[in-house]
Protein backbone atom coordinates (compact mmCIF):
# COMPACT_ATOMS: atom_id res chain seq x y z
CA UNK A 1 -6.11 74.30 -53.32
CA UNK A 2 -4.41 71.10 -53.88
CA UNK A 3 -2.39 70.45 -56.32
CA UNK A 4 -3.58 68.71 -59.66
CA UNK A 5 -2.32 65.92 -61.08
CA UNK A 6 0.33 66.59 -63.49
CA UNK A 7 -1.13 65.92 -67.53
CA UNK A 8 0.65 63.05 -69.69
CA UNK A 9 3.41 65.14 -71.72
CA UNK A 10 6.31 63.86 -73.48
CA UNK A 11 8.42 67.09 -73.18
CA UNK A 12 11.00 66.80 -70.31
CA UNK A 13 13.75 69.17 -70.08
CA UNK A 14 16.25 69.31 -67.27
CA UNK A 15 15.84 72.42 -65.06
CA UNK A 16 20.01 73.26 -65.78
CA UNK A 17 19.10 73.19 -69.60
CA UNK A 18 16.36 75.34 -69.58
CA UNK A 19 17.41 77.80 -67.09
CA UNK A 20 21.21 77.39 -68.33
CA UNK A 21 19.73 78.62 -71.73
CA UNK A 22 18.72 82.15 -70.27
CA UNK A 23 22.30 82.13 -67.89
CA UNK A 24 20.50 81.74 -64.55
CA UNK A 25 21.96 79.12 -62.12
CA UNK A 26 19.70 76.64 -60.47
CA UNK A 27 19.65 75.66 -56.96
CA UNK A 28 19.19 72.32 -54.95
CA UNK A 29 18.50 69.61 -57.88
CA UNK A 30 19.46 70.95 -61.01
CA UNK A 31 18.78 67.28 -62.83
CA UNK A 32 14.85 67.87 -62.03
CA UNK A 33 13.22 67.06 -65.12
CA UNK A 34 10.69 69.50 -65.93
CA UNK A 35 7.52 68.77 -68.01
CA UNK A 36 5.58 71.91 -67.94
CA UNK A 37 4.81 75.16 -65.48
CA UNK A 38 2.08 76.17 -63.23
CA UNK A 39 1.07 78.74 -60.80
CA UNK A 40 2.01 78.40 -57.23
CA UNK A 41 -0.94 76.67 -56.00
CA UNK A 42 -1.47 74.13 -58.90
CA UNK A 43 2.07 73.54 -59.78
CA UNK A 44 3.14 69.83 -59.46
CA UNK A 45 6.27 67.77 -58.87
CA UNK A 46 7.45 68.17 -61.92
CA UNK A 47 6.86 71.74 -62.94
CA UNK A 48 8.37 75.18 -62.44
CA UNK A 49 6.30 78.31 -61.22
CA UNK A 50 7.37 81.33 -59.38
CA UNK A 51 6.45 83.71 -56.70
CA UNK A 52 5.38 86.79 -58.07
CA UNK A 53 4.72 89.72 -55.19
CA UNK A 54 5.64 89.08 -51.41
CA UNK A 55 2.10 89.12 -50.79
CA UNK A 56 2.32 85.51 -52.37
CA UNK A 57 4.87 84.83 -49.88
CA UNK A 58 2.41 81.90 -48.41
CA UNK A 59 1.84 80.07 -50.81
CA UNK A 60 5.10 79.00 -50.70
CA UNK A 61 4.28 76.94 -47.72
CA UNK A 62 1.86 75.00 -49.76
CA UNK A 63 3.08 74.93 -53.35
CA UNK A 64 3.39 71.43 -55.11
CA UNK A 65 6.07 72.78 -57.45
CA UNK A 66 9.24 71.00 -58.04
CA UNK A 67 10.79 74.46 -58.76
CA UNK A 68 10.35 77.88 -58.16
CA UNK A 69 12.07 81.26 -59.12
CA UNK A 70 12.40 83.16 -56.29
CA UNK A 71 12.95 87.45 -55.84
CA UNK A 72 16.87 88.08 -54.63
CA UNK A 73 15.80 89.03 -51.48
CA UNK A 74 13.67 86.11 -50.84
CA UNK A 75 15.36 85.34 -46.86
CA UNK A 76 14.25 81.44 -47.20
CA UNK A 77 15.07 79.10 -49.81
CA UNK A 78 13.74 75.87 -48.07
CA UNK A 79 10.17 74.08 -49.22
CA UNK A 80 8.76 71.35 -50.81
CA UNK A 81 10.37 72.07 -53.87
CA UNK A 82 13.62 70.42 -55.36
CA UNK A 83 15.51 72.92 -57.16
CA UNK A 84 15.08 76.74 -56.91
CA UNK A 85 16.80 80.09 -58.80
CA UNK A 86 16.85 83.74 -57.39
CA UNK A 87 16.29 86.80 -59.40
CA UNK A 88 15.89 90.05 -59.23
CA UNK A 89 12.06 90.10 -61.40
CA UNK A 90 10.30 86.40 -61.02
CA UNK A 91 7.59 87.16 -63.64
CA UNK A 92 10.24 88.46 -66.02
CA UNK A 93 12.32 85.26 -65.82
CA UNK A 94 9.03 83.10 -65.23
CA UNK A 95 7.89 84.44 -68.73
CA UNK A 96 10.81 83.82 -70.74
CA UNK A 97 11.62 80.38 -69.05
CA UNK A 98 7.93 79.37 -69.95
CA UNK A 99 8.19 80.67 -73.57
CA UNK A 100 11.34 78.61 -73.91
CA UNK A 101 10.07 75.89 -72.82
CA UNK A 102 6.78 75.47 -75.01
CA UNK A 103 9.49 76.09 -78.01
CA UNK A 104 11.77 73.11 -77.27
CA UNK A 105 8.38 71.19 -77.25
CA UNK A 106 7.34 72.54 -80.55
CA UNK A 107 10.82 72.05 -82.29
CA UNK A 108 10.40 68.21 -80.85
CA UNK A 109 7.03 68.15 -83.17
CA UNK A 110 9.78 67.78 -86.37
CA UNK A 111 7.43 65.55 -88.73
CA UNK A 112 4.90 68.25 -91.12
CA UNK A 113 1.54 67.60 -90.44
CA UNK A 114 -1.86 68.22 -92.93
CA UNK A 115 -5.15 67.22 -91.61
CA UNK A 116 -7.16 65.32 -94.61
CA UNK A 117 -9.67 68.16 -94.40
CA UNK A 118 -6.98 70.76 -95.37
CA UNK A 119 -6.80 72.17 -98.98
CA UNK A 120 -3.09 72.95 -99.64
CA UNK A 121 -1.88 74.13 -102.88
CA UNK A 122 0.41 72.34 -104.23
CA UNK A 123 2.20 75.86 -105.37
CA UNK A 124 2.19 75.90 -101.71
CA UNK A 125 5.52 75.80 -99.67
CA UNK A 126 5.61 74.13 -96.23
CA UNK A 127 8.60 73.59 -93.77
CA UNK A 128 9.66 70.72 -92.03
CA UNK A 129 7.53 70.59 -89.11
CA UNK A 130 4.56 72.75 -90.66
CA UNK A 131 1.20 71.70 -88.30
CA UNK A 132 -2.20 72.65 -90.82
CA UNK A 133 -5.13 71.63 -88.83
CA UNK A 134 -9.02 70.59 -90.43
CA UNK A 135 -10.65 72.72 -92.76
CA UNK A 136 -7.79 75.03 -93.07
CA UNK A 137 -6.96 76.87 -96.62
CA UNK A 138 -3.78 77.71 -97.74
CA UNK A 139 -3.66 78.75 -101.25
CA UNK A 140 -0.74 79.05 -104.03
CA UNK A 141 2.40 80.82 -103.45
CA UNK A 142 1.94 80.70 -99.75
CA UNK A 143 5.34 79.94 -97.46
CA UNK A 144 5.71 78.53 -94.54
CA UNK A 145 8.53 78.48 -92.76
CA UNK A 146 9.55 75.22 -89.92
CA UNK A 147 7.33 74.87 -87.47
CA UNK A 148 4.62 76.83 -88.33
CA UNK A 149 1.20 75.95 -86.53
CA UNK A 150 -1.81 76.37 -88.92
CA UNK A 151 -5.49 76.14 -86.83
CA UNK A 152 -8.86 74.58 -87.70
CA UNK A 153 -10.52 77.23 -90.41
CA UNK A 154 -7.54 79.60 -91.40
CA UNK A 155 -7.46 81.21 -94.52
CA UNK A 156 -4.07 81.98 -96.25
CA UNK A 157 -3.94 83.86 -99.51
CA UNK A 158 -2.12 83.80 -102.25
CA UNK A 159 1.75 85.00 -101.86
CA UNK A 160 1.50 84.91 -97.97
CA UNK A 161 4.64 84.34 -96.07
CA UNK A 162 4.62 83.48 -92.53
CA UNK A 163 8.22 83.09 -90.53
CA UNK A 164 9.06 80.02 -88.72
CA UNK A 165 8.11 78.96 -85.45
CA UNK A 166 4.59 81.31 -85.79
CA UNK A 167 1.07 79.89 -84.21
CA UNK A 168 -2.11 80.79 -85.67
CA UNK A 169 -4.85 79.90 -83.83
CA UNK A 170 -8.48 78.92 -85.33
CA UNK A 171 -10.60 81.23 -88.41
CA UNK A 172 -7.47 83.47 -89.04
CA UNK A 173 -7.72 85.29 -92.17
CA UNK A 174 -4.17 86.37 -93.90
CA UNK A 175 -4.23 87.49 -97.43
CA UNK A 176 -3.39 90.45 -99.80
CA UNK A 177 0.27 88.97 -100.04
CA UNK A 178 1.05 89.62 -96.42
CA UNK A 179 4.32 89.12 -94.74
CA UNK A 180 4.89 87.70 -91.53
CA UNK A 181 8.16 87.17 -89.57
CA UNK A 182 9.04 84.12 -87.03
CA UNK A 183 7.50 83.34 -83.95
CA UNK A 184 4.28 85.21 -84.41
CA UNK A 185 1.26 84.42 -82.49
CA UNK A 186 -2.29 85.39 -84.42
CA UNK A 187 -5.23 84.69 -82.29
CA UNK A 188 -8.77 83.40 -83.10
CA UNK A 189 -10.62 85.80 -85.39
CA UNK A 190 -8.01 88.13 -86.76
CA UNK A 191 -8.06 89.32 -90.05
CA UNK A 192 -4.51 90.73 -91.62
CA UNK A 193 -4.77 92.08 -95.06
CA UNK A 194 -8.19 93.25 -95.35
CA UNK A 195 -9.10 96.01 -98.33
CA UNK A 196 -8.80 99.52 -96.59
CA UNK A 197 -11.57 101.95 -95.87
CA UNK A 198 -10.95 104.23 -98.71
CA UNK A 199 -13.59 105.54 -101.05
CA UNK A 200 -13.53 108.68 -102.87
CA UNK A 201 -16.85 110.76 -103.06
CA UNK A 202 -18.95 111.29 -106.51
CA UNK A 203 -20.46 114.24 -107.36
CA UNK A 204 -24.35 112.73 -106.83
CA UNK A 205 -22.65 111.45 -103.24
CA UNK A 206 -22.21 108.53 -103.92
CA UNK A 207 -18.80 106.31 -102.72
CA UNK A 208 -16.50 105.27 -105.73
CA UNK A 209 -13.77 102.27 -103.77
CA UNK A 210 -10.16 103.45 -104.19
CA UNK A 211 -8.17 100.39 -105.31
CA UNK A 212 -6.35 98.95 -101.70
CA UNK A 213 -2.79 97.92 -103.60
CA UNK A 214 -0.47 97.26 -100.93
CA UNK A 215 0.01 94.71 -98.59
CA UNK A 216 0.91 94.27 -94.79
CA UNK A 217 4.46 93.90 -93.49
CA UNK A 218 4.58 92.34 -90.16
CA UNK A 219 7.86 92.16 -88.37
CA UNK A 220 9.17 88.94 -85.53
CA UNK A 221 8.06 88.04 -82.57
CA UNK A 222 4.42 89.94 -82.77
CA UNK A 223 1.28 88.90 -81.22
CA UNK A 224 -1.87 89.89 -82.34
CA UNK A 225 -5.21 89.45 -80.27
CA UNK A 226 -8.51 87.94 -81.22
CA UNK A 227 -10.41 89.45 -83.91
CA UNK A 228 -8.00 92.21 -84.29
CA UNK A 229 -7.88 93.85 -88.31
CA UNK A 230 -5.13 94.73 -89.75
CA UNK A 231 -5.72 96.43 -93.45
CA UNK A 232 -3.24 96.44 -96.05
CA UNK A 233 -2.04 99.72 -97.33
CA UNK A 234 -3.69 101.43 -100.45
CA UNK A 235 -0.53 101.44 -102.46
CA UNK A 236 2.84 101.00 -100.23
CA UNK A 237 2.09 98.79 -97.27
CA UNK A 238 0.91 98.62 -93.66
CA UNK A 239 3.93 97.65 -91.62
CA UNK A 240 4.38 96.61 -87.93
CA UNK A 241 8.29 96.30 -86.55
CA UNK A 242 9.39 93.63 -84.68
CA UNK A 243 7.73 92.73 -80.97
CA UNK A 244 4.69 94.75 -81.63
CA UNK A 245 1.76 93.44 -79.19
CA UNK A 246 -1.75 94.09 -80.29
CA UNK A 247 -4.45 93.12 -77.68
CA UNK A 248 -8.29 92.24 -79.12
CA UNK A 249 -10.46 93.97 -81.07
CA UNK A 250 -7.88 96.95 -82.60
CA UNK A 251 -8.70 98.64 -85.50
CA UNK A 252 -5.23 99.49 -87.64
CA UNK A 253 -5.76 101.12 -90.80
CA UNK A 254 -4.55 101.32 -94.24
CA UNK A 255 -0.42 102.27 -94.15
CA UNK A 256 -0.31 102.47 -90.65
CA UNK A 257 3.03 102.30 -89.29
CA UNK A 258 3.74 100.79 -85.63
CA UNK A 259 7.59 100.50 -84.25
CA UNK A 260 9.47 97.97 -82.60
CA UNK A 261 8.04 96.85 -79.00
CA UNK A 262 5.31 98.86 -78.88
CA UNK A 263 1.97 97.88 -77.25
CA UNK A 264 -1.73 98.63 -77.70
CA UNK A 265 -4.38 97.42 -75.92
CA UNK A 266 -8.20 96.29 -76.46
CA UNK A 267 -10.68 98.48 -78.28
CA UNK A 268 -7.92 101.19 -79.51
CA UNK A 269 -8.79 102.46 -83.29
CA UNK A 270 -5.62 104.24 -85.45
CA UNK A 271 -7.18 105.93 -87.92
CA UNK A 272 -4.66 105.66 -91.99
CA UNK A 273 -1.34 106.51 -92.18
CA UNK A 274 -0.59 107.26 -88.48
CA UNK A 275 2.64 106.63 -87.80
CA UNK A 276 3.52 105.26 -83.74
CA UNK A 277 6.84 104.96 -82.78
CA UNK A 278 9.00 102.69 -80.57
CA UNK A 279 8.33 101.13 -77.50
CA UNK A 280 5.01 103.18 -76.93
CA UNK A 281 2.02 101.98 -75.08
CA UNK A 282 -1.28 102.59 -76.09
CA UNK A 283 -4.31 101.97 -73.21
CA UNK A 284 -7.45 100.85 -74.14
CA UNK A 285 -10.10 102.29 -76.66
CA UNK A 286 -8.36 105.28 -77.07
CA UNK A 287 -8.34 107.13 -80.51
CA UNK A 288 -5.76 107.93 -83.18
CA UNK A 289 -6.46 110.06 -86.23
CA UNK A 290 -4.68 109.72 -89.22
CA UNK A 291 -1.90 111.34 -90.60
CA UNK A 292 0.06 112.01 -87.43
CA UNK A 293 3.04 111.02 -86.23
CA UNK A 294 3.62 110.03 -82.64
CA UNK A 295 7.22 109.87 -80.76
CA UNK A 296 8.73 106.80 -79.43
CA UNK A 297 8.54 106.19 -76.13
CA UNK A 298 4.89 107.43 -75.31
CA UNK A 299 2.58 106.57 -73.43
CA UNK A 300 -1.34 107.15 -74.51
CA UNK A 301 -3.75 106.85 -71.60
CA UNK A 302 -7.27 105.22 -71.74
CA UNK A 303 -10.24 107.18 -73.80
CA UNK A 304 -7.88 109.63 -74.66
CA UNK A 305 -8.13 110.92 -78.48
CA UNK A 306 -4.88 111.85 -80.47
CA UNK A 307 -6.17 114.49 -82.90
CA UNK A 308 -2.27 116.08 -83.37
CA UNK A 309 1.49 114.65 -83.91
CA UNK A 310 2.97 114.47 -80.37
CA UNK A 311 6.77 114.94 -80.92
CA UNK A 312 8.08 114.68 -77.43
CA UNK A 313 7.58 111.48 -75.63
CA UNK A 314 5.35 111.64 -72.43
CA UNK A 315 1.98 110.50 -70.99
CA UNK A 316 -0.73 111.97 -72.90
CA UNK A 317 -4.13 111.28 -70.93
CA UNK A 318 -7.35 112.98 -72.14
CA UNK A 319 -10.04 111.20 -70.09
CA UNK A 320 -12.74 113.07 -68.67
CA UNK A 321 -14.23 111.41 -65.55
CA UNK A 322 -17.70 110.23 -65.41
CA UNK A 323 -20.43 112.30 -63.49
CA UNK A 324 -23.69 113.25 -63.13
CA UNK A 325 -25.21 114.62 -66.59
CA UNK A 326 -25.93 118.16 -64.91
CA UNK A 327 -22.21 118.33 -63.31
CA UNK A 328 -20.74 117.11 -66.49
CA UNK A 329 -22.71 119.47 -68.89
CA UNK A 330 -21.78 122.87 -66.13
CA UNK A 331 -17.90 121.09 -66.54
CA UNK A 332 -17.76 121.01 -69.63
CA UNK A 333 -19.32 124.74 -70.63
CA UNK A 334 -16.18 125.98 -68.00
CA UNK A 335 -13.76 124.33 -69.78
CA UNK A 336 -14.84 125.63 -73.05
CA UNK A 337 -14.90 129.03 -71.93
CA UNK A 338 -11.15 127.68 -70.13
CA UNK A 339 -7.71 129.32 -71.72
């Protein structure tokens, strides 16, 4: 593929700065001037990509880029390319280099920005640098802290507080007083703060709502995917430490609890009041009642239903394969009758 043409962008950073931020030593040109990143084959001139496996090792011959990160053991260094570094994980260093570099171009955005379409309280407290794009609602006793990106359609409730340097992309909902810390990414869709499901059952059977008090703590540096929920607590609050990455469409109920760095993917429900520890990971659509407690450090297959606390950190997997209907139903009856 050839390479495209590089897109008009004021950011330029020198490839010393940027990489001299995360104490990594550049190679060949360290003046380059950077202006964004790419992958291998659609990198330009004057942008940085890397080379991720050594089955990538070709596109090395054609690559556009005006830098790459290389692996340590990578035996040549010479290319079209300007400027190279070496590490020991590319797509480690690729990741944070990137990350850094969007945030210098954000913190260069320093004037606060309201699109005419906006309603902003004027109880309402904005940072320098604050983007609030059309139709967006932010109501009284909201904060914003510098730098805050605001998209087309978000609703923010009274009370909310959202850290600096956080993105919130299109029809986000925040409310019941939520908390947010800095550099938190909300896609398109999600809803934080929501009532939870809690209704107590009347003696004809009927549902009488159980007043949802609490609010939602959210800690720094968390992403949450697109039309993810996240329901404040019935009286103290749902909390989520710092790092936590939620994929799309997660369920996380009333006074959940999630620790630092862990990560769940698409589709997975936690049921109120579980509490997941640090640095676990969570595959997709599986199933956590509440009530339980779950050690740090685990790691929750795909499918799999938690029904008990799991105290000792492991991998938990309780998938069972899809067959036939007539092998699966003679399976299952054996592992009934199973110890």
């Amino acid at each position: 593929m050839e390479p495209r043409q590089a897109e008009s962008n004021t950011l330029s950073v020198s490839a010393a700065e940027l990489f001299g931020l995360l104490g990594i030593e550049v190679r060949g040109d360290s003046s380059l001037a950077l202006t964004g990143f790419s992958s291998l084959d659609r990198a330009t001139a004057s942008e940085f990509s890397f080379l991720g496996h050594t089955r990538h090792r070709e596109g090395l011959a054609f690559t556009g880029a005006g830098l790459v990160i290389l692996p340590d053991d990578t035996q040549t260094q010479t290319g079209a390319w300007r400027a190279w570094v070496l590490t020991p994980d590319p797509y480690l260093l690729f990741a944070k280099a990137a990350g850094l570099f969007l945030r210098r171009g954000q913190a260069q955005q320093a004037s606060t920005q309201i699109h005419s379409t906006a309603v902003v309280s004027p109880d309402a407290r904005l940072a320098q640098g604050c983007h609030v794009h059309a139709n967006a609602i932010i109501e009284k006793n909201a904060e914003l802290g510098s730098g805050t990106v605001v998209g087309a359609g978000c609703f923010i409730g009274e009370g909310v507080r959202i850290g600096a340097g956080s993105w919130l992309a299109p029809r986000v909902v925040i409310q019941a007083s939520a908390t947010l810390g800095e550099r938190c990414i909300i896609h398109a869709g999600a809803v934080i703060g929501a009532d939870g499901f809690g209704f107590a059952a009347d003696h004809d059977k009927s549902w009488v709502k159980i007043p949802q008090t609490g609010s939602v703590q959210i800690g720094n540096d968390v992403e949450v995917g697109a039309n993810t929920t996240i329901d404040r607590g019935t009286f103290s609050d749902t909390r989520l430490g710092n790092g936590v990455k939620l994929d799309n469409l997660i369920q996380v109920a009333h006074n959940v609890e999630i620790g630092d760095h862990t990560a769940i993917a698409g589709c997975v429900g936690i049921a109120g009041s579980a509490k997941i520890g640090r640095f676990c990971q969570i595959a997709g659509a599986a199933g956590i009642l509440g009530h339980l407690s779950i050690a740090d450090f685990t790691v929750v297959g795909p499918m799999t239903l938690i029904q008990s606390s799991i105290a000792k950190a492991g991998t938990y997997v309780g998938v069972f394969p899809a067959m036939e209907h007539r092998r699966w139903a003679r399976a299952a009856a054996s592992l009934r009758r199973g110890p």
